[in-house]
C-alpha atoms as a PDB file:
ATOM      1  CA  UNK A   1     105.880 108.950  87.946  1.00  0.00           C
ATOM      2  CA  UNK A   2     109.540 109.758  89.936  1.00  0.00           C
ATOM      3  CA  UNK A   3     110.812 107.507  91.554  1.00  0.00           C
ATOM      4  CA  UNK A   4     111.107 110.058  94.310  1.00  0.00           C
ATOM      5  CA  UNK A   5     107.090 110.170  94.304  1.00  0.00           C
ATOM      6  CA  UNK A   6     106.928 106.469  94.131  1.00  0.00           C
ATOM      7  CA  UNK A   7     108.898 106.448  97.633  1.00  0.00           C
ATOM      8  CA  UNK A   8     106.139 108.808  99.109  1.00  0.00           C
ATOM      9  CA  UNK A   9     103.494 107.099  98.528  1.00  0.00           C
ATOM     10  CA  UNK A  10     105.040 104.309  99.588  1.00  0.00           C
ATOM     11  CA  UNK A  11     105.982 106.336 102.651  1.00  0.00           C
ATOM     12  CA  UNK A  12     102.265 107.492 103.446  1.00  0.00           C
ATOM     13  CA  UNK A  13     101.010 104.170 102.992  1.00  0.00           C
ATOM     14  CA  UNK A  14     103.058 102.548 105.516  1.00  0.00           C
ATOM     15  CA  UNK A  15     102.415 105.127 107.948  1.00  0.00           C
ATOM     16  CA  UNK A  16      98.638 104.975 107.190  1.00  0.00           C
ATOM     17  CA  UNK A  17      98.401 101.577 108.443  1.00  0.00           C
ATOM     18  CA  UNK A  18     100.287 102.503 112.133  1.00  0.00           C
ATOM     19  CA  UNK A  19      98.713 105.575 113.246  1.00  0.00           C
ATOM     20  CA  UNK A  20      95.408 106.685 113.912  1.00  0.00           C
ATOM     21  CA  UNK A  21      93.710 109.809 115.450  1.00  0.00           C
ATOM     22  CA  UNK A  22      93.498 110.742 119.155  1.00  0.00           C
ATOM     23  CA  UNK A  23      92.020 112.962 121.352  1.00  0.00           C
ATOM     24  CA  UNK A  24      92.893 114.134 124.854  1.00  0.00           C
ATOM     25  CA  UNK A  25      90.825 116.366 127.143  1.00  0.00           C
ATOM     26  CA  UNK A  26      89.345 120.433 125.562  1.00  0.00           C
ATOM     27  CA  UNK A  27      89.822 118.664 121.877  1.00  0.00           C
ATOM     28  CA  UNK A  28      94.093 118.457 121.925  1.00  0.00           C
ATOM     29  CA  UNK A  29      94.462 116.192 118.834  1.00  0.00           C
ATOM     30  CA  UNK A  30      97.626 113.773 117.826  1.00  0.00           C
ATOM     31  CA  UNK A  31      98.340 110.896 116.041  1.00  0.00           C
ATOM     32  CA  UNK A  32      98.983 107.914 118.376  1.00  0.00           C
ATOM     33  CA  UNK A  33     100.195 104.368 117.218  1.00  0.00           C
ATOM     34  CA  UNK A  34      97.134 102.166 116.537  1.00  0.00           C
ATOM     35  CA  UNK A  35      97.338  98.589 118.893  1.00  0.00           C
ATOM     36  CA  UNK A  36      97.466  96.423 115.875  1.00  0.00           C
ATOM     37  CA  UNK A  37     100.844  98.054 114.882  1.00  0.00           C
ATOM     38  CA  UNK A  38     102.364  97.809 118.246  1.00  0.00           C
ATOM     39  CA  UNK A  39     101.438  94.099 118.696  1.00  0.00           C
ATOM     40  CA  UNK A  40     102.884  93.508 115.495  1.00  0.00           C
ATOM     41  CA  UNK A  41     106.239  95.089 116.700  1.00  0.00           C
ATOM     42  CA  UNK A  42     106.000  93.751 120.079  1.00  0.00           C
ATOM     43  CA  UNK A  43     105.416  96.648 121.815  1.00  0.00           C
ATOM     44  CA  UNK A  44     102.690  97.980 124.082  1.00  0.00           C
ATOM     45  CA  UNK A  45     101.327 101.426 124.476  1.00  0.00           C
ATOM     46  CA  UNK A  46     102.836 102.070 127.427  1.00  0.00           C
ATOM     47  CA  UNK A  47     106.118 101.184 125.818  1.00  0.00           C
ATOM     48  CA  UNK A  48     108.719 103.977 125.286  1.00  0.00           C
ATOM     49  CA  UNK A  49     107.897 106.737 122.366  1.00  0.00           C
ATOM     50  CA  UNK A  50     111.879 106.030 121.865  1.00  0.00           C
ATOM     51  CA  UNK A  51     110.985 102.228 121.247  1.00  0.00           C
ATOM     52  CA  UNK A  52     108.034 102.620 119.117  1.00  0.00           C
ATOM     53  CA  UNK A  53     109.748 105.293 116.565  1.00  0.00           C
ATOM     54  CA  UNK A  54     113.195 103.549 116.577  1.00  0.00           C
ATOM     55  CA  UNK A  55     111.560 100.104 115.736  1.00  0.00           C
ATOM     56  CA  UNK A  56     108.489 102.221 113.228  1.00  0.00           C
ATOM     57  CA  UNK A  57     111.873 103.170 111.436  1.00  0.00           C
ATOM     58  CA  UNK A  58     113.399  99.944 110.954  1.00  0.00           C
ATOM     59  CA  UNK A  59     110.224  98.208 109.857  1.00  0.00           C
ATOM     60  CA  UNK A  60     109.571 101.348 106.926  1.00  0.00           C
ATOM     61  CA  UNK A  61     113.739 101.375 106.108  1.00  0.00           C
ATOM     62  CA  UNK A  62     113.319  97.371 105.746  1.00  0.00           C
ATOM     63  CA  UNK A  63     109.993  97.638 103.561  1.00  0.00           C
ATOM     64  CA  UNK A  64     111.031 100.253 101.361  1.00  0.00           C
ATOM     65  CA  UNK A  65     114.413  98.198 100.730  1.00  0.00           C
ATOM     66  CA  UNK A  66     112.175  94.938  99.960  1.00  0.00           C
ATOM     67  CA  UNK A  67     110.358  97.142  97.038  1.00  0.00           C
ATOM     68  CA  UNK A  68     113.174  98.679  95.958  1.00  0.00           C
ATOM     69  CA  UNK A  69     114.879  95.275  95.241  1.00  0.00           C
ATOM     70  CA  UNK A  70     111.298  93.955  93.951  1.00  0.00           C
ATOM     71  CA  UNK A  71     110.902  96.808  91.950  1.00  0.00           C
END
């Protein structure tokens, strides 16, 4: 396997385990964070989208670092 494909699925792992589906009113779909992520981040869903993404980013930059030093 690349290593570039290694990253990916390391990539849609992480990101598995943060959002989930949604639904608003006449079927509008989007991914929203699940609670369990932004607990674990200390955020809440009311928090800003700015807060959620910048700290999402820094938790997946800080976990891909850990395997790539592991691996």
């Amino acid at each position: 396997m690349k290593p570039e494909d290694q990253i990916l699925k390391e990539i849609r792992s992480f990101f598995d385990d943060i959002f989930e589906l949604k639904a608003k009113g006449r079927g509008y779909k989007y991914a929203g964070y699940k609670n369990t992520w932004l607990k674990k981040i200390g955020l809440k869903q009311n928090a800003r989208d700015e807060a959620k993404s910048a700290r999402t980013t820094k938790e997946l930059q800080n976990r891909l670092e850990k395997n790539s030093e592991s691996g």
